[in-house]
C-alpha atoms as a PDB file:
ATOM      1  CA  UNK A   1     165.430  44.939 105.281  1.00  0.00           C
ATOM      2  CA  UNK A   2     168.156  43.800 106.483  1.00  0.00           C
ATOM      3  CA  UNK A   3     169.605  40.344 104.974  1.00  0.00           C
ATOM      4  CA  UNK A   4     170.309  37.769 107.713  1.00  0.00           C
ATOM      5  CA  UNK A   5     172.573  35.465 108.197  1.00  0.00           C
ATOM      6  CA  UNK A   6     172.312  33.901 104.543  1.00  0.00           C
ATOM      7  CA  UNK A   7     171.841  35.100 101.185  1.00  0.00           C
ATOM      8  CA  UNK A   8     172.353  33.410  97.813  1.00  0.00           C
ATOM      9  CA  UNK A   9     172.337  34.323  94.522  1.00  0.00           C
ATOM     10  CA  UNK A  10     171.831  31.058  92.309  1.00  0.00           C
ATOM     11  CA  UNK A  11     172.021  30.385  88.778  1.00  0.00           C
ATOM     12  CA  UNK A  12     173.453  28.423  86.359  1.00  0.00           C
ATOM     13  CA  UNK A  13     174.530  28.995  82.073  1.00  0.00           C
ATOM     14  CA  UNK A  14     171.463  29.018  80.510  1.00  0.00           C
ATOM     15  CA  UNK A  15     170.451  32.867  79.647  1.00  0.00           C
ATOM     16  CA  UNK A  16     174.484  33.377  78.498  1.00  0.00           C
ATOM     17  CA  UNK A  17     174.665  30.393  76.906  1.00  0.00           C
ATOM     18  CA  UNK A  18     171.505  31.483  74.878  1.00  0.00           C
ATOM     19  CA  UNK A  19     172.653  34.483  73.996  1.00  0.00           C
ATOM     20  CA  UNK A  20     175.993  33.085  72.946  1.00  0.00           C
ATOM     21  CA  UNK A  21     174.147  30.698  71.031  1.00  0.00           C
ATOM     22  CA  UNK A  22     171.719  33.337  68.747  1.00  0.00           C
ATOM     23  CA  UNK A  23     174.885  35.169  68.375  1.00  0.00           C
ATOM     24  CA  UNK A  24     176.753  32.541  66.170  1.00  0.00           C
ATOM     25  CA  UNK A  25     173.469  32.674  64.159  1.00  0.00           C
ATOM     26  CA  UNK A  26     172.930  36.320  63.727  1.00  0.00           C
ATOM     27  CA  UNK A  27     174.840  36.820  60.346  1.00  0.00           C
ATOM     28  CA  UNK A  28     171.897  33.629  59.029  1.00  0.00           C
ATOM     29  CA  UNK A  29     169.737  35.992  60.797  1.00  0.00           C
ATOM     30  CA  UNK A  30     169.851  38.900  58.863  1.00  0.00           C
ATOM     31  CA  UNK A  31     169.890  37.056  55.863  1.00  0.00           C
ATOM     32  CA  UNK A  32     166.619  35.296  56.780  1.00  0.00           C
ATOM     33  CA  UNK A  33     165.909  39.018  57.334  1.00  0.00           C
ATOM     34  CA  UNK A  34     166.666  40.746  53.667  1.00  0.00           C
ATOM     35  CA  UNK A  35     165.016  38.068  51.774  1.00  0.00           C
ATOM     36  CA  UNK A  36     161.871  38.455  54.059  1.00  0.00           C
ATOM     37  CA  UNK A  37     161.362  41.851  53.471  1.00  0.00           C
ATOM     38  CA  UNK A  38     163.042  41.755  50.024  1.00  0.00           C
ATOM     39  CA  UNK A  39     159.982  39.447  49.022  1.00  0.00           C
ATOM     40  CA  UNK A  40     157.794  41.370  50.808  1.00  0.00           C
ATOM     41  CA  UNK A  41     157.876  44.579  49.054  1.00  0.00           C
ATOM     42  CA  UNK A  42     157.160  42.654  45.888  1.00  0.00           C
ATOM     43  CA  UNK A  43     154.423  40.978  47.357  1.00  0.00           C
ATOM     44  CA  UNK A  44     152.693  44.918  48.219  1.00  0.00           C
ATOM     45  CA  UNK A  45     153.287  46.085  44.177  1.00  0.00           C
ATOM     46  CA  UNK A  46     151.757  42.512  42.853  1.00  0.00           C
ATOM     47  CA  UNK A  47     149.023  42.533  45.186  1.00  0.00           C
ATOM     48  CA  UNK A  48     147.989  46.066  44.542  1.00  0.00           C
ATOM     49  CA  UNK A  49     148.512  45.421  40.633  1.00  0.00           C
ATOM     50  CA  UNK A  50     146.464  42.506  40.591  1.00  0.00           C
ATOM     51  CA  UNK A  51     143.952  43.844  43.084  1.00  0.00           C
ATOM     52  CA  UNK A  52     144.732  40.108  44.743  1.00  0.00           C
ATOM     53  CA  UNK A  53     143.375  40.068  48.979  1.00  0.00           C
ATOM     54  CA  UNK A  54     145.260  37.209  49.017  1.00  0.00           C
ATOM     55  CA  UNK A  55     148.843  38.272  48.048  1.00  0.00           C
ATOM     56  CA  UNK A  56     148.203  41.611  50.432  1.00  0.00           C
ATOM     57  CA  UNK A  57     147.388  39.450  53.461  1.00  0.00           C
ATOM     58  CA  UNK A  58     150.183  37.215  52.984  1.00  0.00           C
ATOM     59  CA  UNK A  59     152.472  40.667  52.665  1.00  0.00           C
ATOM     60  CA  UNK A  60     150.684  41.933  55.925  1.00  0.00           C
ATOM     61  CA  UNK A  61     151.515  38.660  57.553  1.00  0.00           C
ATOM     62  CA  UNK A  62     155.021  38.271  55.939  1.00  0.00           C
ATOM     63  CA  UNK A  63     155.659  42.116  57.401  1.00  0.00           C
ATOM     64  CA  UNK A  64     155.134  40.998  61.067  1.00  0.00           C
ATOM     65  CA  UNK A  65     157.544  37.861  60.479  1.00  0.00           C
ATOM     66  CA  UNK A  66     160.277  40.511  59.426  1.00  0.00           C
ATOM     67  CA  UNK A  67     159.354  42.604  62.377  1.00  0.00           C
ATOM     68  CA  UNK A  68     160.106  39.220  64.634  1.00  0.00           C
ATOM     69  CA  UNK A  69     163.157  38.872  63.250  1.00  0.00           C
ATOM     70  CA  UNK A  70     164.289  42.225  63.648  1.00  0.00           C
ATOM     71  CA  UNK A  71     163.114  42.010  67.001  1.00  0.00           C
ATOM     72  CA  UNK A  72     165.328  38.497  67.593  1.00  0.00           C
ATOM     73  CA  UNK A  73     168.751  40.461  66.491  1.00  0.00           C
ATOM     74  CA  UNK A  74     167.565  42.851  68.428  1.00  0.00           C
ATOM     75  CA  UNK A  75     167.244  40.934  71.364  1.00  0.00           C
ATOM     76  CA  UNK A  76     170.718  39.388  70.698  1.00  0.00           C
ATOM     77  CA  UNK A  77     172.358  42.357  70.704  1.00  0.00           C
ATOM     78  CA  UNK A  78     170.707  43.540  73.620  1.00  0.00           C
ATOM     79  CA  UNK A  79     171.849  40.343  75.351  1.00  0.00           C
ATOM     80  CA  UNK A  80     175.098  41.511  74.325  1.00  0.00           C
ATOM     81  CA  UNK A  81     175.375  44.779  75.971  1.00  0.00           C
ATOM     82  CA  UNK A  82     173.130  44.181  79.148  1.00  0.00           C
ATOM     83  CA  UNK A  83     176.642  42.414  80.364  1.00  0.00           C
ATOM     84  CA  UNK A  84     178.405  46.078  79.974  1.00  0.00           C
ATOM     85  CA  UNK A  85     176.156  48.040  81.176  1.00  0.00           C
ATOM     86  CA  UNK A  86     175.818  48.494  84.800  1.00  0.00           C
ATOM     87  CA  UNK A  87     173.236  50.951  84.792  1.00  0.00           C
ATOM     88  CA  UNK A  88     171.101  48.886  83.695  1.00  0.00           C
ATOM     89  CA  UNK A  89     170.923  46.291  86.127  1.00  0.00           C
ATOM     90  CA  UNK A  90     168.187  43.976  84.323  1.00  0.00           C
ATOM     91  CA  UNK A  91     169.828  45.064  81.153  1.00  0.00           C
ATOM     92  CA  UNK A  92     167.742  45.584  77.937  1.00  0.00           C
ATOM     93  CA  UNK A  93     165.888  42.404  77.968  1.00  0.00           C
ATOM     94  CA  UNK A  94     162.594  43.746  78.513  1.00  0.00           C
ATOM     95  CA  UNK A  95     162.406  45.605  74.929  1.00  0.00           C
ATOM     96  CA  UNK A  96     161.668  42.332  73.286  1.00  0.00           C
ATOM     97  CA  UNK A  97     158.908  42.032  75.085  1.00  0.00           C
ATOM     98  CA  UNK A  98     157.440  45.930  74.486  1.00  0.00           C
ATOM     99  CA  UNK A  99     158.189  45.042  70.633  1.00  0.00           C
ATOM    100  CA  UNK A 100     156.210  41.822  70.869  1.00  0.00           C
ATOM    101  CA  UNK A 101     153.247  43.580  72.137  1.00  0.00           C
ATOM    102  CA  UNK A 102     153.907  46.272  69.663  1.00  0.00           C
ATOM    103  CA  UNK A 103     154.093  43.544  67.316  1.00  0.00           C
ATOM    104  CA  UNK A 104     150.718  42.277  68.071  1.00  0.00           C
ATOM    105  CA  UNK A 105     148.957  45.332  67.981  1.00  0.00           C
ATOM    106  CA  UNK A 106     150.264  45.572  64.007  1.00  0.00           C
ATOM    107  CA  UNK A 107     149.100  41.871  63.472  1.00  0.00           C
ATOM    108  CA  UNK A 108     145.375  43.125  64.743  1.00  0.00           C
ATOM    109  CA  UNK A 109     145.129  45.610  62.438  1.00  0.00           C
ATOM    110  CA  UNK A 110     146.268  43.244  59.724  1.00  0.00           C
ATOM    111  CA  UNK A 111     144.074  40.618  60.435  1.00  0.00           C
ATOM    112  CA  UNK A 112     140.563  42.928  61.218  1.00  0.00           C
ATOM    113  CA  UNK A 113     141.759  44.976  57.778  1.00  0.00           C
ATOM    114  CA  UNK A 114     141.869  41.359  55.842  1.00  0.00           C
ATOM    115  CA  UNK A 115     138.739  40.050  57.149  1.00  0.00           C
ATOM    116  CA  UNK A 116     136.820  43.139  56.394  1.00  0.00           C
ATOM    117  CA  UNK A 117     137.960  43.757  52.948  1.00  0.00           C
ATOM    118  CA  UNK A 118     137.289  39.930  52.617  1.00  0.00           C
ATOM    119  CA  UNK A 119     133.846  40.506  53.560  1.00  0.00           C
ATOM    120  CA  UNK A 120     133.117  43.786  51.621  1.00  0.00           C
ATOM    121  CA  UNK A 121     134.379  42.127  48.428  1.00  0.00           C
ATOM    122  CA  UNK A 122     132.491  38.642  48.869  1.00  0.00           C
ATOM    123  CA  UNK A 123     129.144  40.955  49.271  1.00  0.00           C
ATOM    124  CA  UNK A 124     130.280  42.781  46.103  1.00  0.00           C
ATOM    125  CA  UNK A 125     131.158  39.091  44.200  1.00  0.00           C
ATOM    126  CA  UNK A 126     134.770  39.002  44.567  1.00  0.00           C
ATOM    127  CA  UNK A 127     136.579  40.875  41.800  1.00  0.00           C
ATOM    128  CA  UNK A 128     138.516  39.959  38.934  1.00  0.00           C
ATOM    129  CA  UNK A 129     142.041  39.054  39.924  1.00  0.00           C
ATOM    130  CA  UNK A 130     145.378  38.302  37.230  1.00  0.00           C
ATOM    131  CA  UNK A 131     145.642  34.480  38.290  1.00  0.00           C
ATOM    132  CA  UNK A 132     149.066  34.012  36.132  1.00  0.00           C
ATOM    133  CA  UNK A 133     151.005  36.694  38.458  1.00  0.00           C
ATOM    134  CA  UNK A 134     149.152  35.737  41.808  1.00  0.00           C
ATOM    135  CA  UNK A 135     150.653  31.758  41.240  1.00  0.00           C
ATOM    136  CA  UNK A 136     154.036  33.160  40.574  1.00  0.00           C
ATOM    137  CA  UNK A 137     154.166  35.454  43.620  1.00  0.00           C
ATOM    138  CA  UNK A 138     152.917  32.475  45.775  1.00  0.00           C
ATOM    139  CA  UNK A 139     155.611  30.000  44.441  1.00  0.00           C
ATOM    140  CA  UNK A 140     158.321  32.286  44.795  1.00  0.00           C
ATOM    141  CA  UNK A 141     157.173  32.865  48.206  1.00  0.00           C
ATOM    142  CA  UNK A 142     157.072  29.827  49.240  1.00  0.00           C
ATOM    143  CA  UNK A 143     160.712  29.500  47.911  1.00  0.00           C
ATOM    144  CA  UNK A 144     161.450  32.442  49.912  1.00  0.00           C
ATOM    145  CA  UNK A 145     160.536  31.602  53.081  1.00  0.00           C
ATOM    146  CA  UNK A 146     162.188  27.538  52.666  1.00  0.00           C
ATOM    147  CA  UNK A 147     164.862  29.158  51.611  1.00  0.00           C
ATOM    148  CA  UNK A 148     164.899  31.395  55.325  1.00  0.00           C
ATOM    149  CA  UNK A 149     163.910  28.240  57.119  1.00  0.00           C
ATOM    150  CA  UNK A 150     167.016  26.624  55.925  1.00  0.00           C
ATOM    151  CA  UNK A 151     168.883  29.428  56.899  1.00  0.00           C
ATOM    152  CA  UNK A 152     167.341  29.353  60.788  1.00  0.00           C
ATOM    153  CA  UNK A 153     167.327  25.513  60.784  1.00  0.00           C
ATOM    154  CA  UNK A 154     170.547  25.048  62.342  1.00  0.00           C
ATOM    155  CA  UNK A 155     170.437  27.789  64.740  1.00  0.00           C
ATOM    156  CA  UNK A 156     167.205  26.460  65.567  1.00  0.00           C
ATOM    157  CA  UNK A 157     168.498  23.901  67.463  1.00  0.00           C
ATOM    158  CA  UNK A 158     170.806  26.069  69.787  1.00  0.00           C
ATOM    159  CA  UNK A 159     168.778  28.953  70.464  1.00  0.00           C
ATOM    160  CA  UNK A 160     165.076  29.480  71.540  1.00  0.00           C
ATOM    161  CA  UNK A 161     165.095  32.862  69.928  1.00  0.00           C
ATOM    162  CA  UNK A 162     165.780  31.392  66.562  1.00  0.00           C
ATOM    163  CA  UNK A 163     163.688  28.697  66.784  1.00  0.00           C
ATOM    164  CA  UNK A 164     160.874  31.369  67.576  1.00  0.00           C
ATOM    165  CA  UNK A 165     162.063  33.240  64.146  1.00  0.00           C
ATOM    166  CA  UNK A 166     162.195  29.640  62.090  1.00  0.00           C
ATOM    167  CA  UNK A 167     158.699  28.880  62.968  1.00  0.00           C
ATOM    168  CA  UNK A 168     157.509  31.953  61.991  1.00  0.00           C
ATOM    169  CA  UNK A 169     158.890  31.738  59.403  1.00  0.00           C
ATOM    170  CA  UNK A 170     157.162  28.447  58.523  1.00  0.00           C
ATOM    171  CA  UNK A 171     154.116  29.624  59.645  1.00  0.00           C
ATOM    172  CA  UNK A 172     154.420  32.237  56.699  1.00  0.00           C
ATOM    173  CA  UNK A 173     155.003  29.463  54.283  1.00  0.00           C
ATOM    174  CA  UNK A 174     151.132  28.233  54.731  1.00  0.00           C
ATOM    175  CA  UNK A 175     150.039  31.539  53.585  1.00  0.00           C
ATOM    176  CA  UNK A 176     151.850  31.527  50.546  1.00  0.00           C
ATOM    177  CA  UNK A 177     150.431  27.969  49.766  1.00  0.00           C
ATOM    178  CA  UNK A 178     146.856  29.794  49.988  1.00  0.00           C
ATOM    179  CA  UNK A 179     147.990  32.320  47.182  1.00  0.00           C
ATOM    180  CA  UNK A 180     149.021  29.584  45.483  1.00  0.00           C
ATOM    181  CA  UNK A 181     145.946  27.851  45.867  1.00  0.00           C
ATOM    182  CA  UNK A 182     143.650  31.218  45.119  1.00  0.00           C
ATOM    183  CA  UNK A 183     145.633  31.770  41.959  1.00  0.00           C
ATOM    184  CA  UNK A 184     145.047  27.982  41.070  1.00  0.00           C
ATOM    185  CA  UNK A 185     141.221  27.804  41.507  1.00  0.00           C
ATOM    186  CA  UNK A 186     140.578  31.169  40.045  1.00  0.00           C
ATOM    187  CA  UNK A 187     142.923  30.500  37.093  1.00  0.00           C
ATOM    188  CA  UNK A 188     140.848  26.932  36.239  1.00  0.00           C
ATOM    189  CA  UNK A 189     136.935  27.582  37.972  1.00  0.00           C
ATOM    190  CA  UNK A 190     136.730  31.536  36.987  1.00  0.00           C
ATOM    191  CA  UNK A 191     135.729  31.816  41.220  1.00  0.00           C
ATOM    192  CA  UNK A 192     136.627  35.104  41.874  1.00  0.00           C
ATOM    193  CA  UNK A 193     135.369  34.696  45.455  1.00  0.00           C
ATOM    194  CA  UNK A 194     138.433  32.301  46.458  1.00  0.00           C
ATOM    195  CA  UNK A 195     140.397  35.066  46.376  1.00  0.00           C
ATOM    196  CA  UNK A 196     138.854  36.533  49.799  1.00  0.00           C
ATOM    197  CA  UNK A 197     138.038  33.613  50.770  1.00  0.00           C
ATOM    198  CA  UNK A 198     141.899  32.727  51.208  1.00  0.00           C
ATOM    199  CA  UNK A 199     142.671  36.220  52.151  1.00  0.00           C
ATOM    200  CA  UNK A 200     140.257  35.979  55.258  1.00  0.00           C
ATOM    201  CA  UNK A 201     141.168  32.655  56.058  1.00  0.00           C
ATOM    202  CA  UNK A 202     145.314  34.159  56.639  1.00  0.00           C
ATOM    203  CA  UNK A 203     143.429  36.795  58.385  1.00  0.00           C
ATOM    204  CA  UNK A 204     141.617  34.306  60.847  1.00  0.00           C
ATOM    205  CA  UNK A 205     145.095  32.671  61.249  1.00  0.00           C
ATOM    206  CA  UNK A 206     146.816  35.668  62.098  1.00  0.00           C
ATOM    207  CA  UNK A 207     144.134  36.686  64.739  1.00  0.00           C
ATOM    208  CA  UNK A 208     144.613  34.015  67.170  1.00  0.00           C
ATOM    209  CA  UNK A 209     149.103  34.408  67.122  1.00  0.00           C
ATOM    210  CA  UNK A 210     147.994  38.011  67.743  1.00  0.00           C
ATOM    211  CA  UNK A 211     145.982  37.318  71.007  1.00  0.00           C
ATOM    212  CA  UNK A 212     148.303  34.719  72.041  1.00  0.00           C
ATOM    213  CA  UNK A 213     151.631  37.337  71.530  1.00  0.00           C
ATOM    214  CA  UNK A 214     150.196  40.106  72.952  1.00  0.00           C
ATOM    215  CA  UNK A 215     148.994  37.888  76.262  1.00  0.00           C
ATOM    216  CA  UNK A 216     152.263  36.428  76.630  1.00  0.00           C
ATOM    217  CA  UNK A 217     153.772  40.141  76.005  1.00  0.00           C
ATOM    218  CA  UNK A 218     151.260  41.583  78.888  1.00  0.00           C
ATOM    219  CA  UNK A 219     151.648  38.421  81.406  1.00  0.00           C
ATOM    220  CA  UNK A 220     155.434  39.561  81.116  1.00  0.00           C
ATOM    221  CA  UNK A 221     155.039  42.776  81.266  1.00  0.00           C
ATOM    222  CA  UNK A 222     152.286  42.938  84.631  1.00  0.00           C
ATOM    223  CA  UNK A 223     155.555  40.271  85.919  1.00  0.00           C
ATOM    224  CA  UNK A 224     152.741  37.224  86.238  1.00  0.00           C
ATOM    225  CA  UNK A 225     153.866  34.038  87.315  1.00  0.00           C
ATOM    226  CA  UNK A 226     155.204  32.382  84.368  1.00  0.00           C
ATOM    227  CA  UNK A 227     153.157  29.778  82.442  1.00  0.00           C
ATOM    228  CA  UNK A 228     153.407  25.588  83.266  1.00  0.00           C
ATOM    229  CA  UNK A 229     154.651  27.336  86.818  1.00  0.00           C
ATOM    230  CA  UNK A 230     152.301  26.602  89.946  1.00  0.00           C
ATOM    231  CA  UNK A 231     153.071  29.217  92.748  1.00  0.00           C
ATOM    232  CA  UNK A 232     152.092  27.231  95.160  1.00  0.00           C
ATOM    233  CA  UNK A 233     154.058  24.151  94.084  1.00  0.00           C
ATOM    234  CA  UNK A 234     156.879  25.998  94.207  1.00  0.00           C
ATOM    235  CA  UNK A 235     156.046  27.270  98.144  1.00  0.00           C
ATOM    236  CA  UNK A 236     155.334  24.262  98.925  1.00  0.00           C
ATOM    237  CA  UNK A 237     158.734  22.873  96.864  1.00  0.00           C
ATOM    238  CA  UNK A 238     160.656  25.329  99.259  1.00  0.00           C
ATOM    239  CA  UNK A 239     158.975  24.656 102.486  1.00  0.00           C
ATOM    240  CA  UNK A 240     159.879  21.141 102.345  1.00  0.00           C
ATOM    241  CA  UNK A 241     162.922  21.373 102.301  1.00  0.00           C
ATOM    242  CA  UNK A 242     164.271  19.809 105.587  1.00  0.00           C
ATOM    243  CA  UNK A 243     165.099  22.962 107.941  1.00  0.00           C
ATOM    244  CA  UNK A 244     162.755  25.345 106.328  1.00  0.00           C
ATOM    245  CA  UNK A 245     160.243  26.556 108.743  1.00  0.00           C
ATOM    246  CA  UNK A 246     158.310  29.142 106.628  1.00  0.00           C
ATOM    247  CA  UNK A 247     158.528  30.593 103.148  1.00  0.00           C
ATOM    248  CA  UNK A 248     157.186  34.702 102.857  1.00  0.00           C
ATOM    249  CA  UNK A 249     157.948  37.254 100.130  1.00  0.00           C
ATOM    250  CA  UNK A 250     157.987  34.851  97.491  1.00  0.00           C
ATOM    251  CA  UNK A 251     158.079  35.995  93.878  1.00  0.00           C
ATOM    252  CA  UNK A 252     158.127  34.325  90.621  1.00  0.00           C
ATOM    253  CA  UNK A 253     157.899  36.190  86.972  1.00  0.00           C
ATOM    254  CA  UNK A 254     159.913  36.241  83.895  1.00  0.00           C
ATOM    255  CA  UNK A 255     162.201  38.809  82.776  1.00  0.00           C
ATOM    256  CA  UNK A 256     162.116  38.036  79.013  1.00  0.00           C
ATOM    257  CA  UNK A 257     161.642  34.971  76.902  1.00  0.00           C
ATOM    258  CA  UNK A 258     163.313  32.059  78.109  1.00  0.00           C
ATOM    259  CA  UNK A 259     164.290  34.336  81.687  1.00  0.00           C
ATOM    260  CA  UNK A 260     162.802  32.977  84.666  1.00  0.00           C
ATOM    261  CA  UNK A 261     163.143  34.865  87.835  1.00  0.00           C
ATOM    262  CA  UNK A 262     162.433  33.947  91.560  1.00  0.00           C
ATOM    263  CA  UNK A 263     163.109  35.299  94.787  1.00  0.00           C
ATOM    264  CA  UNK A 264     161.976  33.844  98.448  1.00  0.00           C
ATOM    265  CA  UNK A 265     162.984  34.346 102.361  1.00  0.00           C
ATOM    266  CA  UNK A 266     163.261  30.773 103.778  1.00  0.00           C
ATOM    267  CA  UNK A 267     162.723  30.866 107.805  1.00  0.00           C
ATOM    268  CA  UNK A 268     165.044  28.537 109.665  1.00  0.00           C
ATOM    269  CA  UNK A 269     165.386  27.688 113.201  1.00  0.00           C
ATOM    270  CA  UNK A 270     169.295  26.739 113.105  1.00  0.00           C
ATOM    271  CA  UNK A 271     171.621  29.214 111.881  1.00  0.00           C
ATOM    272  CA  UNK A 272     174.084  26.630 110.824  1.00  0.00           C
ATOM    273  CA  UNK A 273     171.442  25.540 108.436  1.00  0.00           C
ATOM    274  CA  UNK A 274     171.660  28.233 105.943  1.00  0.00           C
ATOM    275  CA  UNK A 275     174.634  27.182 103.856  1.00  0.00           C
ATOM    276  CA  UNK A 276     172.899  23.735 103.232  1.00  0.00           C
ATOM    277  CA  UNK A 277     169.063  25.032 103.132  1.00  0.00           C
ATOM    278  CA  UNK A 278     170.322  27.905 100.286  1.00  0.00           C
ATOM    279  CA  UNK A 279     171.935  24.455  98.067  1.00  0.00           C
ATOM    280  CA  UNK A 280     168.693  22.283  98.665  1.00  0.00           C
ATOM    281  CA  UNK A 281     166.853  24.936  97.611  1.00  0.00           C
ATOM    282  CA  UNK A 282     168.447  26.199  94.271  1.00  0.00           C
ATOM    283  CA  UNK A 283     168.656  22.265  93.730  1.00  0.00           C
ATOM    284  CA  UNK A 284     164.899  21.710  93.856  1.00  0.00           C
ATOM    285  CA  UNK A 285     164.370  24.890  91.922  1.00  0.00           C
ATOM    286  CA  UNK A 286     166.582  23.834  89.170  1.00  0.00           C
ATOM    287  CA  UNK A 287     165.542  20.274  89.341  1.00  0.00           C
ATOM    288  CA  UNK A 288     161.609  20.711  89.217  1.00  0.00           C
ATOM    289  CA  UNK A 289     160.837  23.729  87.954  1.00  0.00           C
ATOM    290  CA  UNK A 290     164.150  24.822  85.782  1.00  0.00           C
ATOM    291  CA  UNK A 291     164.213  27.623  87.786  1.00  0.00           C
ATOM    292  CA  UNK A 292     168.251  28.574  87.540  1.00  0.00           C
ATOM    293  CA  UNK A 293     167.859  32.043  87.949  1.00  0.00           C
ATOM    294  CA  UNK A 294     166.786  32.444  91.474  1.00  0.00           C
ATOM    295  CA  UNK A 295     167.829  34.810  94.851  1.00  0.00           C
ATOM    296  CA  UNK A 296     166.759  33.071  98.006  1.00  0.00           C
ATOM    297  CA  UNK A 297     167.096  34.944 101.452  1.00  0.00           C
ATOM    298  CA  UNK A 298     167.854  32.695 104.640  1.00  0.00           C
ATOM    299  CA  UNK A 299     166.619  33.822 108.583  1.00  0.00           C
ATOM    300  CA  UNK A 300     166.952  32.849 111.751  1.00  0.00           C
ATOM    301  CA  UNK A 301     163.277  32.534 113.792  1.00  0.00           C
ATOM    302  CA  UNK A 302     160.467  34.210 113.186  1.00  0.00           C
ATOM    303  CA  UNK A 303     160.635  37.936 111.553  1.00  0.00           C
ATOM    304  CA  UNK A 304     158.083  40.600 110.562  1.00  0.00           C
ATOM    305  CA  UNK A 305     160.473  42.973 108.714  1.00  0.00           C
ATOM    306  CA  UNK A 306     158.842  41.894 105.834  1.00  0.00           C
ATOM    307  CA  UNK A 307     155.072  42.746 107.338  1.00  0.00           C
ATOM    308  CA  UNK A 308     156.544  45.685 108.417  1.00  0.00           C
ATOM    309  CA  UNK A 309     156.573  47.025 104.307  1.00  0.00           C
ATOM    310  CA  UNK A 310     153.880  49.153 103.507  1.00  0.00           C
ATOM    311  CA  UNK A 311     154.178  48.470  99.633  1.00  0.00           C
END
């Protein structure tokens, strides 16, 4: 096709900014990441020891929040070399999002494996769990994963994809307040169905992040429009703008977390337009829809190259 007589490739600092941003945090990163899984292989020998559901959910559920944050250095330092690569034109960005789905796949299984162990041993009338060892395994998880909050905190405030790790982190910190509370109530009532109980309750949190990852991962992935983005408004957005006679071969989908992506052929009737119709329209873009990333194609009269595509 060929390109007519404007073409503009718009977009501001965001994406490198973010990706300079994670990368002051990356060292806090990987520490967040040791004492995750650290912790976490504890958690497995205790839980199996002690026979507690509770302590092996919260390990299941602790294991995906180390596989997020091995996925957000990952996706820093794939940031990093996508801008020396020239191969690979849309860099590496798009392995986060094959991890996340992979990642919610593995949060499933966790949470159908909980809830039907949960089930199996509240038929059977729970079994007898060491309460003393449960309560210290919850507090010092709970330590652990303040302790990697603090860590991500400050990052948190620069970077999306550490603020994505931090509050996953947090998230995990509610699971090890239900061991605390299983080893607490079986400790003082003798219930040995609390234990389960708590175990299937972190498995019906876990469920709904899972469905909600691997959406997000697939809407990506099929290059959807991206979410709290109307198509339409945007078409409309672009054909408003004063010179623009039509708007075809518009696009709109996101090329990671945090990546936004359009492209669009604006028709105009003037020629000496294009300059001025190509600002206006990164402008309104940026402006309403914080759309910085965007390629927009200017011609002259009407045009059916584009009907001319059999694809």
């Amino acid at each position: 096709m060929s390109e007519g007589p404007g073409h503009a490739h718009g977009h501001g600092h965001h994406h490198g900014g973010a990706a300079r941003a994670g990368s002051r945090h990356a060292g806090r990163l990987r520490w967040a990441l040791l004492l995750i899984v650290a912790f976490m292989v504890v958690q497995v020998v205790v839980g199996l020891v002690t026979r507690s559901l509770a302590v092996l959910s919260d390990a299941g559920h602790m294991a995906t929040d180390a596989f997020g944050l091995g996925m957000s250095l990952a996706a820093i330092s794939a940031a990093n070399r996508a801008r020396t690569d020239g191969h690979r034109t849309f860099g590496l960005y798009r392995l986060e999002i094959l991890a996340a789905l992979v990642n919610a796949c593995l949060l499933v299984g966790v949470g159908v494996f909980v809830l039907i162990e949960a089930v199996h041993r509240l038929r059977g009338g729970g079994h007898e769990v060491a309460s003393a060892p449960v309560l210290v395994i919850g507090v010092i998880g709970l330590a652990v994963n303040l302790a990697a909050f603090a860590l991500l905190r400050e990052g948190a405030a620069e970077s999306m994809n550490v603020r994505g790790a931090s509050l996953e982190v947090m998230s995990d910190a509610l699971g090890s307040l239900g061991v605390i509370l299983s080893a607490v109530l079986t400790a003082v009532g003798g219930w040995t169905w609390v234990d389960p109980l708590v175990g299937a309750a972190i498995g019906l949190f876990i469920l709904p992040r899972a469905a909600a990852l691997g959406r997000d991962a697939l809407r990506v992935l099929v290059q959807a429009a991206p979410h709290g983005i109307d198509v339409a408004e945007v078409r409309a957005t672009l054909a408003g703008i004063d010179g623009v006679e039509d708007v075809h071969d518009l696009h709109v989908w996101t090329l990671t977390s945090e990546m936004d992506v359009l492209s669009a052929h604006l028709v105009v009737a003037d020629a000496g337009t294009g300059q001025r119709v190509l600002a206006d329209g990164r402008r309104a873009l940026a402006e309403r829809f914080h759309l910085d990333h965007a390629t927009l194609q200017v011609e002259v009269g009407p045009t059916h190259e584009c009907e001319e595509l059999t694809w």
